[in-house]
Protein backbone atom coordinates (compact mmCIF):
# COMPACT_ATOMS: atom_id res chain seq x y z
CA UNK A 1 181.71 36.98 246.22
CA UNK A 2 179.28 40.00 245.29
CA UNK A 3 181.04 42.36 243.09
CA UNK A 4 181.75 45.29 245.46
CA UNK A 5 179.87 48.79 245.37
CA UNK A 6 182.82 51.02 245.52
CA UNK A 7 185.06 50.14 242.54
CA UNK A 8 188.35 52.19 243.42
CA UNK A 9 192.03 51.03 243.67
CA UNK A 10 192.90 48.99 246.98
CA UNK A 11 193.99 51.28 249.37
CA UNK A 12 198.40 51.64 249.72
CA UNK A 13 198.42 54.80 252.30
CA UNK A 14 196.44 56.91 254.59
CA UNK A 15 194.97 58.89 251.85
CA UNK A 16 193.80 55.91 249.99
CA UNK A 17 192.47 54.62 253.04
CA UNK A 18 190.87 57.60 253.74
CA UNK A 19 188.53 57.94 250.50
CA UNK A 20 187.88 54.62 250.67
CA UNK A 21 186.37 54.33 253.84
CA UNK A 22 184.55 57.63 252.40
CA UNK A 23 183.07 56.17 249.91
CA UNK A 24 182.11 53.08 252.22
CA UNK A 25 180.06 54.96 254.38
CA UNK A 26 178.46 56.45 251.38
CA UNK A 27 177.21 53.61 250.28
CA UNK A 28 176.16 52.14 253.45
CA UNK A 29 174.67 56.07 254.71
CA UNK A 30 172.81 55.90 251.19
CA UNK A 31 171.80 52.03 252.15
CA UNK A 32 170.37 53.43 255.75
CA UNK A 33 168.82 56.39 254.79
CA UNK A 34 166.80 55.15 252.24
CA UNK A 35 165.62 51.94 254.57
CA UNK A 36 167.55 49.42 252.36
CA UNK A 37 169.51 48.38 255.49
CA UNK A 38 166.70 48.61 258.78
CA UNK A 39 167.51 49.71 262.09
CA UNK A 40 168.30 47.15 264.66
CA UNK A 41 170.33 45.43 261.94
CA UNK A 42 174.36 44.22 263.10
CA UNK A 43 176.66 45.03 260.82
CA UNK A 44 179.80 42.76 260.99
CA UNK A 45 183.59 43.94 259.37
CA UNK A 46 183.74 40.36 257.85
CA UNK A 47 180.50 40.86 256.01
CA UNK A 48 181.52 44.16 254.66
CA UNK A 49 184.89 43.24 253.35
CA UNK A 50 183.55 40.87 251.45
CA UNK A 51 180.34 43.11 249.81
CA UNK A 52 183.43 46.14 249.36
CA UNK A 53 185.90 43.83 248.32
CA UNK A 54 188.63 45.53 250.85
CA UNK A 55 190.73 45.30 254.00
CA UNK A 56 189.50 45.41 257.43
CA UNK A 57 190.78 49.50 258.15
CA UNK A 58 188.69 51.10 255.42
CA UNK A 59 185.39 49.49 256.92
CA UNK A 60 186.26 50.38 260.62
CA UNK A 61 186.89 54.05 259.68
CA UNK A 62 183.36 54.01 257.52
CA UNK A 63 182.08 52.62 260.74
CA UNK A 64 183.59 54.96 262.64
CA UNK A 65 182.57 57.79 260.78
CA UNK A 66 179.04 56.65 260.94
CA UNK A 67 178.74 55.90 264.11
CA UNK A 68 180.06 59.55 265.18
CA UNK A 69 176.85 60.43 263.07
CA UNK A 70 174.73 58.68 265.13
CA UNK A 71 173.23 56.14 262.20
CA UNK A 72 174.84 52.99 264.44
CA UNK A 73 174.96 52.23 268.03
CA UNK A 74 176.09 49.57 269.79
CA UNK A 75 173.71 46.64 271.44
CA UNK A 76 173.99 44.80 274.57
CA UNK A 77 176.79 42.84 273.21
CA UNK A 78 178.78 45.27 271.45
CA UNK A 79 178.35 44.81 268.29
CA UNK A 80 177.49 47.38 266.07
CA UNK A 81 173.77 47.58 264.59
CA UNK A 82 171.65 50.16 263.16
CA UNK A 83 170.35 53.21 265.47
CA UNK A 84 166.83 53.91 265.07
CA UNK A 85 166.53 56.68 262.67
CA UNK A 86 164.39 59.83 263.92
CA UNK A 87 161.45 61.23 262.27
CA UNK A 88 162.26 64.95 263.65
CA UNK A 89 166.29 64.11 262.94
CA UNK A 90 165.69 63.17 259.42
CA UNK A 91 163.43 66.57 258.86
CA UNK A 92 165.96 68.85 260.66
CA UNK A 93 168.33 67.60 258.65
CA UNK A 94 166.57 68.52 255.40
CA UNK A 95 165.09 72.24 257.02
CA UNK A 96 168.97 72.84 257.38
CA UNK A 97 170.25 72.15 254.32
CA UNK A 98 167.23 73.00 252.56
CA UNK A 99 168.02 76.93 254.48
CA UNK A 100 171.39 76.86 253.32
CA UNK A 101 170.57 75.54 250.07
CA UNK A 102 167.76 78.72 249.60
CA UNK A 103 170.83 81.15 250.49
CA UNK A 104 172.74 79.80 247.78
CA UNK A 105 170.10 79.80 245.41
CA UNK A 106 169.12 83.35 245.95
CA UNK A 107 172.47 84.24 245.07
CA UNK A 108 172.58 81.90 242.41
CA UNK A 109 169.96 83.95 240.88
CA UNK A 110 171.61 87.27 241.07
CA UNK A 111 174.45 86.09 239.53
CA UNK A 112 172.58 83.81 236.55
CA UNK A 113 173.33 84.68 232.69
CA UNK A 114 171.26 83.82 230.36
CA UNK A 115 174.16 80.73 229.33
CA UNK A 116 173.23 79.97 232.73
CA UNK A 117 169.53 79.97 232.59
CA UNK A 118 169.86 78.14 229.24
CA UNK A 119 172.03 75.58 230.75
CA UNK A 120 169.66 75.07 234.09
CA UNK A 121 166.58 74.73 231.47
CA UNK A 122 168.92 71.84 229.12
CA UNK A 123 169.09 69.93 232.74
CA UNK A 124 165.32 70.40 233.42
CA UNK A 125 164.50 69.22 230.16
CA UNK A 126 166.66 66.08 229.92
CA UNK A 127 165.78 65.30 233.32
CA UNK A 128 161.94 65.49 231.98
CA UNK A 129 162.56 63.15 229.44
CA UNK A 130 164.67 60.47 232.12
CA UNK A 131 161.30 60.60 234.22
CA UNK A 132 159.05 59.88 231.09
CA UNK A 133 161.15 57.14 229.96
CA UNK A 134 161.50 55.25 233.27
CA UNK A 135 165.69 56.14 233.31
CA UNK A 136 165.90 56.49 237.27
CA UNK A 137 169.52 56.38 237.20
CA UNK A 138 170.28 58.65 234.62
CA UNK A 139 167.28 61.03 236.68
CA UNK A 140 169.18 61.35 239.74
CA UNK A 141 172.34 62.10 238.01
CA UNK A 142 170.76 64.89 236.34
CA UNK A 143 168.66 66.15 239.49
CA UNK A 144 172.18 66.02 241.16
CA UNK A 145 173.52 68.36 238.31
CA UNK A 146 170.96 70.67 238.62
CA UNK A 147 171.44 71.54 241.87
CA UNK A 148 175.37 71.62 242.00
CA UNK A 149 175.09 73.93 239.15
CA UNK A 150 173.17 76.40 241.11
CA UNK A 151 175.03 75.95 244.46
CA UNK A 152 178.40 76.85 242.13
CA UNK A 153 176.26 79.85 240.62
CA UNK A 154 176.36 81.23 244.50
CA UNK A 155 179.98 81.46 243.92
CA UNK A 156 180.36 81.49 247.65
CA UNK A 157 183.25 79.19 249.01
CA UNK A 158 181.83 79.00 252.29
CA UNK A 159 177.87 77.95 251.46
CA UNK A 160 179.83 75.34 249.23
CA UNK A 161 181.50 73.72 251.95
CA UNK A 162 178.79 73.76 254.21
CA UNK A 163 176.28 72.28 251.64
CA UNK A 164 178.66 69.44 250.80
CA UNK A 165 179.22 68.62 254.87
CA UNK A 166 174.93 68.55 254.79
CA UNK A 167 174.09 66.78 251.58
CA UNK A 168 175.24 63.51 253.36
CA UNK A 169 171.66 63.66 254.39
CA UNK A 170 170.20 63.48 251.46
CA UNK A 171 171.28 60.71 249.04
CA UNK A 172 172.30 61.47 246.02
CA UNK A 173 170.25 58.55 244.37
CA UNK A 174 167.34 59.25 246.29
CA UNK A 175 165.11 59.21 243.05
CA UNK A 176 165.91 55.87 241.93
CA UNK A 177 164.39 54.21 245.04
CA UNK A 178 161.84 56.99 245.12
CA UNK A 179 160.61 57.50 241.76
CA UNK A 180 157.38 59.08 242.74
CA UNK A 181 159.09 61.68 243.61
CA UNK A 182 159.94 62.59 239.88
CA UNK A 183 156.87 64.95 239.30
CA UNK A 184 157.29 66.67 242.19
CA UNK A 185 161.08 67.36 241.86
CA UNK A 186 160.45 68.76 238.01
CA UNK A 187 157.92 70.25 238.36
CA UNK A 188 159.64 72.57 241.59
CA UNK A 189 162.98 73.00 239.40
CA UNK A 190 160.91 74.43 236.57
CA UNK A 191 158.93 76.81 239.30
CA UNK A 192 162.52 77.70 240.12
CA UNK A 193 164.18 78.12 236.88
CA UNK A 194 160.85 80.39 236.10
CA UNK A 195 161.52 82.52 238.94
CA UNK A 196 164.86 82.49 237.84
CA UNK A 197 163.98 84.70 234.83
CA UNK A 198 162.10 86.93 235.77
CA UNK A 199 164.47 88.19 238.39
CA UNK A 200 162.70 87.36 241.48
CA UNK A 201 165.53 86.54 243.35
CA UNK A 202 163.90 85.78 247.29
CA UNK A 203 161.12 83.48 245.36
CA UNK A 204 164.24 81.55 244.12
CA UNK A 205 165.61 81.09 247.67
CA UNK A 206 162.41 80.60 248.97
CA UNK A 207 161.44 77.78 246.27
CA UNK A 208 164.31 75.61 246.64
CA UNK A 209 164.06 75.67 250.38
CA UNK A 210 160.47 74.36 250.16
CA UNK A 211 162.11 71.93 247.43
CA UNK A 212 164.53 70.50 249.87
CA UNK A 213 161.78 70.55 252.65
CA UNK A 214 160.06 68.83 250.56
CA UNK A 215 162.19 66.12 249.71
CA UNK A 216 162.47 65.38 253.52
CA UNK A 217 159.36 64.46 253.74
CA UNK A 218 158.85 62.79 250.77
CA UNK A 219 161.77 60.31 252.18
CA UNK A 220 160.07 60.42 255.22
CA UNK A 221 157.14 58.94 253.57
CA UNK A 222 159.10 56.30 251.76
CA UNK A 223 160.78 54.84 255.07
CA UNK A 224 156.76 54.67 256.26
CA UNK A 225 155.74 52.57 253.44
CA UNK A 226 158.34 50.87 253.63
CA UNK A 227 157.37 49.29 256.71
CA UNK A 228 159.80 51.45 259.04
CA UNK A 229 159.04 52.51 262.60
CA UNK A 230 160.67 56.32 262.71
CA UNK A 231 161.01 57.33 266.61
């Protein structure tokens, strides 16, 4: 059997089942979004068990929970494939989050020490040197740094929640399938950091909306080469 992608205790109660079946339609959101799993494809329980190494319950509520998203549908016969995934969907998705993530950069900024800007600028760097030296995983996990730290800079509960209910769209490993992207992503953190400094506080906002933007359609792209018809 494949060694399963989520790698958490079997589940013993509803909690357990809950984040497990989270983490489940992580994975398989991630596997969708980024065109690693093509629309029109069935996905079967039995199947899944076996990739997750778990029960039955976990993989019903992950396909539940995606299905309420409107990633599957169901064919002719019932059984659950992949919905065709929506050029205009996929770059709403990104405008939104890449609005909410502007407010909370603005704010970011007006809160910002210099620790802060020092930290932000440590990330940048590092992630620099992960791009130059081919390191895609350890990339995204600092490009996924970088931007928590700022959305915590906001220090605004609310944007927080809403950002985390959004960033579903955009997966967090998106740089390791896209690496490409890289260049682009540095060099629009440093543009933001830089803004960052000298105070301009609606630049900030205004950067890191584009940045998100931006990253839409960069995925967008990726699905195209990729061979993927987008409605």
């Amino acid at each position: 059997m494949a060694q399963p992608d989520v790698m958490v205790a079997q589940p013993t109660g509803k909690v357990q089942r809950s984040l497990l079946g989270s983490q489940i339609a992580d994975q398989l959101r991630r596997d969708i979004l980024l065109g690693t799993i093509k629309p029109g494809t069935r996905l079967s329980q039995q199947p899944l068990c076996e990739r997750f190494g778990t029960s039955r319950m976990p993989i019903r509520d992950a396909l539940q929970a995606l299905t309420h998203e409107g990633l599957l549908t169901t064919d002719r016969g019932q059984h659950t494939i992949v919905a065709p995934l929506s050029r205009a969907d996929l770059l709403d998705s990104y405008l939104i989050e890449g609005t909410l993530a502007g407010m909370a950069a603005t704010r970011a900024s007006e809160h910002a020490t210099p620790e802060d800007l020092e930290n932000l600028t440590s990330l940048h760097d590092r992630m620099v040197g992960a791009a130059a030296a081919g390191e895609r995983a350890s990339m995204a996990e600092l490009n996924w740094t970088f931007h928590r730290s700022i959305n915590r800079l906001a220090r605004s509960r609310k944007l927080l929640t809403a950002l985390k209910i959004l960033s579903v769209d955009l997966p967090r490993n998106f740089l390791i399938e896209m690496p490409e992207r890289a260049g682009h992503s540095n060099a629009e953190h440093e543009a933001i950091i830089e803004a960052m400094r000298r105070r301009q506080h609606k630049k900030v906002g205004s950067l890191m909306t584009d940045h998100i933007v931006a990253s839409g359609h960069g995925l967008v792209e990726h699905l195209t080469s990729q061979g993927l018809e987008l409605q």
